[in-house]
C-alpha atoms as a PDB file:
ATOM      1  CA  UNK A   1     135.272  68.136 348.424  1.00  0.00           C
ATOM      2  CA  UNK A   2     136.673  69.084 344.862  1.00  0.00           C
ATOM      3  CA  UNK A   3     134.180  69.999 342.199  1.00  0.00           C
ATOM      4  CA  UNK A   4     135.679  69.576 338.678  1.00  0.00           C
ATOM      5  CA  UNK A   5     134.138  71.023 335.548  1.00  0.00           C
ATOM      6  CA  UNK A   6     134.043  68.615 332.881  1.00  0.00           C
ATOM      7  CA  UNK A   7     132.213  68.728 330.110  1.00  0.00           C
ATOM      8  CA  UNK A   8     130.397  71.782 332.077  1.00  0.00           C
ATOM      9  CA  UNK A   9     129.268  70.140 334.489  1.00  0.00           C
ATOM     10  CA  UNK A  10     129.410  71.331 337.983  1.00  0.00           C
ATOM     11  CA  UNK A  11     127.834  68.885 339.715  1.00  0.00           C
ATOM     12  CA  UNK A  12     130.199  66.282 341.622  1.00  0.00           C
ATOM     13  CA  UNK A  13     130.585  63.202 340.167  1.00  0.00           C
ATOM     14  CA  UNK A  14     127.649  63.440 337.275  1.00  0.00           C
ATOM     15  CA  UNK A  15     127.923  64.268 334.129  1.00  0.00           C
ATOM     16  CA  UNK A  16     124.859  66.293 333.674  1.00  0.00           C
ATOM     17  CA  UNK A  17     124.707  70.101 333.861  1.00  0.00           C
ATOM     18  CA  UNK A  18     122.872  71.858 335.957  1.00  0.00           C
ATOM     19  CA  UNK A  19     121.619  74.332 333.373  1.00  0.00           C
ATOM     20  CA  UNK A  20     120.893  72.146 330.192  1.00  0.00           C
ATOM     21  CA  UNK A  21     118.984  74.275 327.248  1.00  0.00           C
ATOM     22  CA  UNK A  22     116.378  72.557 325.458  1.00  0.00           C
ATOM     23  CA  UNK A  23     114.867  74.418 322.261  1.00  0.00           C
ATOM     24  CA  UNK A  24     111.130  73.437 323.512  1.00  0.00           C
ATOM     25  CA  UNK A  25     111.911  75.851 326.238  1.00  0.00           C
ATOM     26  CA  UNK A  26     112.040  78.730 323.715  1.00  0.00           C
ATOM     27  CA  UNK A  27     108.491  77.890 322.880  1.00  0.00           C
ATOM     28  CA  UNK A  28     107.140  78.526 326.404  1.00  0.00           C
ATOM     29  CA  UNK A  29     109.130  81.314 327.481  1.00  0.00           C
ATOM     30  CA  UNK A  30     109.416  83.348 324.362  1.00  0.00           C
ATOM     31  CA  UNK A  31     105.264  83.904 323.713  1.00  0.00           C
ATOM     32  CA  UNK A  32     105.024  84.774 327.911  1.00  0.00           C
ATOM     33  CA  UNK A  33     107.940  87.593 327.063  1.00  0.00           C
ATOM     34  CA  UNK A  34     106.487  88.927 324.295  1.00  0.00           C
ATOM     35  CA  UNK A  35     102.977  89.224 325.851  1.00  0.00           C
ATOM     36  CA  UNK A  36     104.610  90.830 328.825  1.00  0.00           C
ATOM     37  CA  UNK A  37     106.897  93.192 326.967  1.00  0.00           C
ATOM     38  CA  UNK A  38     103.715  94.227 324.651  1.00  0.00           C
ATOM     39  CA  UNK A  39     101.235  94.632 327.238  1.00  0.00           C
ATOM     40  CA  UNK A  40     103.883  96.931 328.872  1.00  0.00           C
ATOM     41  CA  UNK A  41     104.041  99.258 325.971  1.00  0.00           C
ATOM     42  CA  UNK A  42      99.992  99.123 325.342  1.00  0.00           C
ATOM     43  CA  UNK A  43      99.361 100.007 328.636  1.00  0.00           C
ATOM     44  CA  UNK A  44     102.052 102.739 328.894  1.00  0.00           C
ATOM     45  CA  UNK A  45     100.960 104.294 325.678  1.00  0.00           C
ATOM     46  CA  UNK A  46      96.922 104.114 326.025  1.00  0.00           C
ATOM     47  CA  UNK A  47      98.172 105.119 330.150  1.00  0.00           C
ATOM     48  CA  UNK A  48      95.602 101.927 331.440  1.00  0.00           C
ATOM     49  CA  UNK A  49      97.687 101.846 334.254  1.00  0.00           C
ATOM     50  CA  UNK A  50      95.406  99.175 335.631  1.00  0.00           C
ATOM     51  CA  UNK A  51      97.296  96.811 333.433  1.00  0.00           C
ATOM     52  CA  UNK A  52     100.393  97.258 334.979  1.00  0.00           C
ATOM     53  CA  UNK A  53     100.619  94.259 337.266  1.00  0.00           C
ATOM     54  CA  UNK A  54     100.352  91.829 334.199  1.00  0.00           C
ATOM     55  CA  UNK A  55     103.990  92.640 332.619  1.00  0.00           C
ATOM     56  CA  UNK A  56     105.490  92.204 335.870  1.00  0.00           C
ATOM     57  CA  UNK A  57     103.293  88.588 336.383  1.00  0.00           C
ATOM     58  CA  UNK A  58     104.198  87.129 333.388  1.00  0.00           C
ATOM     59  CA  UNK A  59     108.270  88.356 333.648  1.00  0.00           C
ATOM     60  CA  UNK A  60     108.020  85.985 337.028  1.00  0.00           C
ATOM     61  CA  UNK A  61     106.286  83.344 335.360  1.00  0.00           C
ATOM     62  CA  UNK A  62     108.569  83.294 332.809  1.00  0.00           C
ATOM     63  CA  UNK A  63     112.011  83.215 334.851  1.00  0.00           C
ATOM     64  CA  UNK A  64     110.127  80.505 336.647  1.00  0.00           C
ATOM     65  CA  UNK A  65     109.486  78.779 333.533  1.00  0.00           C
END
């Protein structure tokens, strides 16, 4: 089987990619990152080390996303 890249796709005979970016994407991911990233530093600077499971949540949520 021969997979050609055209128009970057890489699926065989479509011409849809298989990573597409869509700007409402940024909307989703980019408020779960910045919750993550600041309840990282909050929790690392007050040392409520109880809170330490949410940054790594959210990071997973929003790869999934």
């Amino acid at each position: 089987m021969i997979l050609a890249e055209v128009g970057g796709s890489l699926l065989p005979g479509t011409g849809a990619s298989p990573l597409e970016y869509d700007p409402l994407y940024w909307g989703a991911v980019f408020p779960l990152g910045m919750y993550a990233s600041s309840t990282h530093e909050m929790a690392a600077a007050l040392g409520f080390h109880f809170l330490d499971f949410i940054p790594v949540s959210f990071f997973y949520l929003a790869l999934a996303a």
